[in-house]
N, C-alpha and C. Protein backbone atom coordinates (compact mmCIF):
# COMPACT_ATOMS: atom_id res chain seq x y z
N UNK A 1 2.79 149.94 146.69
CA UNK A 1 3.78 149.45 145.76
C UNK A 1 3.08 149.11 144.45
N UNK A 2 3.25 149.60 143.25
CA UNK A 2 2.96 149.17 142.06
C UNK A 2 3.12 147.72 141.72
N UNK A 3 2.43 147.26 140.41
CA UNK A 3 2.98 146.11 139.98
C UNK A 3 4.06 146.13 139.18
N UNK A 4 5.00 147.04 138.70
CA UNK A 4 6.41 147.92 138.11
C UNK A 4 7.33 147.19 139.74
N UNK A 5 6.80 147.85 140.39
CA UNK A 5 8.15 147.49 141.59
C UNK A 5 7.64 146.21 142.22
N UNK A 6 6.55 145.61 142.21
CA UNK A 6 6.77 144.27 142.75
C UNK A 6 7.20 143.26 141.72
N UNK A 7 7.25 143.37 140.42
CA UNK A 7 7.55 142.60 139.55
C UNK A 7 9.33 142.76 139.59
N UNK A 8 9.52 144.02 139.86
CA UNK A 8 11.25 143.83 139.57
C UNK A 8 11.70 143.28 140.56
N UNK A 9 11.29 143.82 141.73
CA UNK A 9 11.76 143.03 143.43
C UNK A 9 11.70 141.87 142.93
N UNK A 10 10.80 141.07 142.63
CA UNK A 10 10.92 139.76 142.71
C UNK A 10 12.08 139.23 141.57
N UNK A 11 12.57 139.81 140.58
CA UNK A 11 13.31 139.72 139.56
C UNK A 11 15.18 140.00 140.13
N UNK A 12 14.61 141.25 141.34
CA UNK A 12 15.72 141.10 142.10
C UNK A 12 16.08 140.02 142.77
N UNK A 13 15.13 139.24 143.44
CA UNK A 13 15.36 138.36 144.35
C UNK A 13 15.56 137.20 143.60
N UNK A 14 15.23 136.82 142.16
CA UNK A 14 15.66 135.40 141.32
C UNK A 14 16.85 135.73 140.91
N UNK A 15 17.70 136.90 140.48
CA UNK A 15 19.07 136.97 139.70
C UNK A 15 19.95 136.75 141.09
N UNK A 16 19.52 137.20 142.42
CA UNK A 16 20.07 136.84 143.16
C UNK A 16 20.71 135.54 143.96
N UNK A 17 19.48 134.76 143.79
CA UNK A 17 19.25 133.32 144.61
C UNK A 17 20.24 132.22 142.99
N UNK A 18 19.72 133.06 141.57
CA UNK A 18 20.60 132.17 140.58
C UNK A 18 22.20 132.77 140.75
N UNK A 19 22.50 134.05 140.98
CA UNK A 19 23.70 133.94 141.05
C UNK A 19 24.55 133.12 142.53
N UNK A 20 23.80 133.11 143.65
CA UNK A 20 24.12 132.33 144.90
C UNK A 20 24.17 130.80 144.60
N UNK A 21 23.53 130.09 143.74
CA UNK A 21 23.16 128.95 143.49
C UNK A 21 24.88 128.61 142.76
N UNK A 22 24.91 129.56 141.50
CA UNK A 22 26.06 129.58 140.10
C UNK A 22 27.40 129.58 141.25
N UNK A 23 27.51 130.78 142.16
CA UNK A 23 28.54 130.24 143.22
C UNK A 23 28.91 129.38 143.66
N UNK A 24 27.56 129.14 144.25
CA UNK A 24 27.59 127.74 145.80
C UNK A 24 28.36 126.35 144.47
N UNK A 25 27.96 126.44 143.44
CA UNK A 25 28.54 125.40 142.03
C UNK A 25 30.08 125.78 142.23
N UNK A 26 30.45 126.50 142.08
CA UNK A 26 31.50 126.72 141.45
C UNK A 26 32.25 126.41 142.59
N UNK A 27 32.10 127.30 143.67
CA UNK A 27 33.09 127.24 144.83
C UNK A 27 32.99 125.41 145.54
N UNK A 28 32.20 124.48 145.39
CA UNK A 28 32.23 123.52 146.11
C UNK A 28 32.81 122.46 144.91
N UNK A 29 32.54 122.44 143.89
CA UNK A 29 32.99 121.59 142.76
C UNK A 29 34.52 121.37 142.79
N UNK A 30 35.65 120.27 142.31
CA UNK A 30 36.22 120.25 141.88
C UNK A 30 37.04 120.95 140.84
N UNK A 31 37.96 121.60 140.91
CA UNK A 31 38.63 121.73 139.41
C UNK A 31 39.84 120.87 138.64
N UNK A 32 40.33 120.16 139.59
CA UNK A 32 41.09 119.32 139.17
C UNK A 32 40.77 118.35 138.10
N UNK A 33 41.81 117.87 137.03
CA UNK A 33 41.53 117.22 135.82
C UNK A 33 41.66 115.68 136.48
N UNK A 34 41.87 115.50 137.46
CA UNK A 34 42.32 114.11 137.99
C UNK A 34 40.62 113.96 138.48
N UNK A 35 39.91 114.73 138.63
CA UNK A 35 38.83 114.55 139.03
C UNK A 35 37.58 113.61 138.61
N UNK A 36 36.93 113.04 139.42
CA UNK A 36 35.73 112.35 137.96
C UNK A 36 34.87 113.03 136.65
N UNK A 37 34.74 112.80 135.76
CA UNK A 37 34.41 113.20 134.65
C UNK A 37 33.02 114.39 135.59
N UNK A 38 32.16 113.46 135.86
CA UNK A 38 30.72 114.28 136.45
C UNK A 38 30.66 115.32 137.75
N UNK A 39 32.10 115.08 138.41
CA UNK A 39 32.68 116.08 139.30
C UNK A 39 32.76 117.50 138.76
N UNK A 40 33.10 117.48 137.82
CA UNK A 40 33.98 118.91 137.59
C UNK A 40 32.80 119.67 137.01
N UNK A 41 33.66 121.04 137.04
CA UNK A 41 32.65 122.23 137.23
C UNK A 41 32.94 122.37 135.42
N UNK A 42 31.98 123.36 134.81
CA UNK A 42 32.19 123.51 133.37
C UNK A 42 32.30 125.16 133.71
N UNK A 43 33.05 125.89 133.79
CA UNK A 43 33.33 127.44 134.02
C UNK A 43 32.70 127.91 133.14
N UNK A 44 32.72 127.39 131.86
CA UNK A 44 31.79 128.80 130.68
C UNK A 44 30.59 128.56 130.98
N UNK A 45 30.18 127.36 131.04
CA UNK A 45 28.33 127.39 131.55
C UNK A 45 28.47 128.03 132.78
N UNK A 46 29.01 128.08 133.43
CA UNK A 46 28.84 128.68 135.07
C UNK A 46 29.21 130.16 135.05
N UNK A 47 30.07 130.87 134.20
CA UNK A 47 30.59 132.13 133.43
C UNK A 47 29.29 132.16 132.87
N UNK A 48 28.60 131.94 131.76
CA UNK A 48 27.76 132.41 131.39
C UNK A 48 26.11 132.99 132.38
N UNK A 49 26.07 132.10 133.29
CA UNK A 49 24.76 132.35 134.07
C UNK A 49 25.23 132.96 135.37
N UNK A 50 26.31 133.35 135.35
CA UNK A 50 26.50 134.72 136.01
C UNK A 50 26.71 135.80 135.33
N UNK A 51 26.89 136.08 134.07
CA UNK A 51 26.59 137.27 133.30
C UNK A 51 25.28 137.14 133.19
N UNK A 52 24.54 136.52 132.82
CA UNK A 52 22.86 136.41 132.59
C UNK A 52 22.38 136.60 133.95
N UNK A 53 22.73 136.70 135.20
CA UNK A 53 22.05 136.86 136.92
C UNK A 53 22.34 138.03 137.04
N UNK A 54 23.65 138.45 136.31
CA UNK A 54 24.10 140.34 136.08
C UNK A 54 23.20 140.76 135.88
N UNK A 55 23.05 140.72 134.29
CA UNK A 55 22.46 141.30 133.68
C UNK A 55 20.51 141.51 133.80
N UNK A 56 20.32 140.43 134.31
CA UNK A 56 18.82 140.36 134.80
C UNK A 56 19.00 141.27 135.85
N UNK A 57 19.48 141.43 136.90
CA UNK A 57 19.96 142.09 138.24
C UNK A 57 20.19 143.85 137.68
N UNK A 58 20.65 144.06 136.66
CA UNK A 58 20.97 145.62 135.96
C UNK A 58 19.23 146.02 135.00
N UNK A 59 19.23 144.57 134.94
CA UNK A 59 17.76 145.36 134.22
C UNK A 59 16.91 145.78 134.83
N UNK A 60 16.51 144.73 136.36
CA UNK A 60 15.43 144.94 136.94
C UNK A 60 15.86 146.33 137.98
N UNK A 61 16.96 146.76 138.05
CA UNK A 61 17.33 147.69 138.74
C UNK A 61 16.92 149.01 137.79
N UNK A 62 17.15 148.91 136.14
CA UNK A 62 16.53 149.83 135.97
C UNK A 62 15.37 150.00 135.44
N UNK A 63 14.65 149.21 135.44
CA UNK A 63 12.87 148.91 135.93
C UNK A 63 12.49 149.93 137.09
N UNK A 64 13.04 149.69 138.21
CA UNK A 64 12.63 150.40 139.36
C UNK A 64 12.72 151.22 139.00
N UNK A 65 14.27 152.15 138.49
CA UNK A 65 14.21 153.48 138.70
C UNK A 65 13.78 153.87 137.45
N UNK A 66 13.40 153.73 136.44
CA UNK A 66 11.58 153.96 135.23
C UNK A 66 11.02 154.21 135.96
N UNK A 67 10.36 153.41 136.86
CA UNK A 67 9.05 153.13 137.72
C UNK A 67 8.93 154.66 138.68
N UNK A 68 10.26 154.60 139.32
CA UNK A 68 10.41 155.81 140.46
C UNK A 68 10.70 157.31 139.75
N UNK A 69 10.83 157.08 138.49
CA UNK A 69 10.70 158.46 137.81
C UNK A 69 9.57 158.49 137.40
N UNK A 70 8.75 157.31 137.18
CA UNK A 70 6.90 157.70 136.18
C UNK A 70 6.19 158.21 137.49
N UNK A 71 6.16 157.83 138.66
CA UNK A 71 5.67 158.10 139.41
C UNK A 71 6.33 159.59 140.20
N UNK A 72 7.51 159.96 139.87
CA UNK A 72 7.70 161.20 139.83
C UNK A 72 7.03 161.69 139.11
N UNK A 73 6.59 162.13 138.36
CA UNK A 73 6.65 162.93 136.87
C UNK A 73 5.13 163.21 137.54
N UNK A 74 4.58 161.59 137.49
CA UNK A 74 3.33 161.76 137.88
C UNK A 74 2.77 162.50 138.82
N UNK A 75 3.39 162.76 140.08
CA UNK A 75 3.01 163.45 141.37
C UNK A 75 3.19 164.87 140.98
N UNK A 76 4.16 165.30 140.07
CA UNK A 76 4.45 166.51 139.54
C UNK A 76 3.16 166.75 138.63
N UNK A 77 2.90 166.11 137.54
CA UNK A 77 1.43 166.43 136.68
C UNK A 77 0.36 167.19 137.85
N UNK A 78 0.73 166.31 138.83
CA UNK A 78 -1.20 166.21 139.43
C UNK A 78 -0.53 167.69 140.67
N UNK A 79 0.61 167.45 141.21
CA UNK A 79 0.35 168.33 142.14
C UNK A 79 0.87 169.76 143.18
């Protein structure tokens, strides 16, 4: 395994565990306005760092497949 694919794996595995985290928030929080002030969930901060766990998650996906085409290309040069 390169350091190309162990760096994204692991990039896979943080957009993952932050978007599970941005969930586990959202789904257990309150939404009710009757709620305590420090209860409630703020949806655009919680909207936002699930587009940012996306988007980290789409990049490092196409990291890999860079990676799995250089090392194509490469096996092709040599053989």
């Amino acid at each position: 395994m390169t350091i190309g694919q162990t760096q994204a794996l692991q990039g896979l595995q943080s957009s993952e565990a932050q978007f599970n985290r941005v969930a586990a928030s959202i789904a257990q929080a309150p939404f009710s306005s009757s709620a305590p002030q420090g209860d409630r969930v703020d949806l655009s901060t919680q909207a936002v760092a699930l587009i940012q766990s996306r988007n980290s998650f789409e990049a490092n996906i196409k990291a890999l497949k860079v990676d799995d085409q250089m090392q194509q290309t490469l096996l092709n040069v040599i053989g």
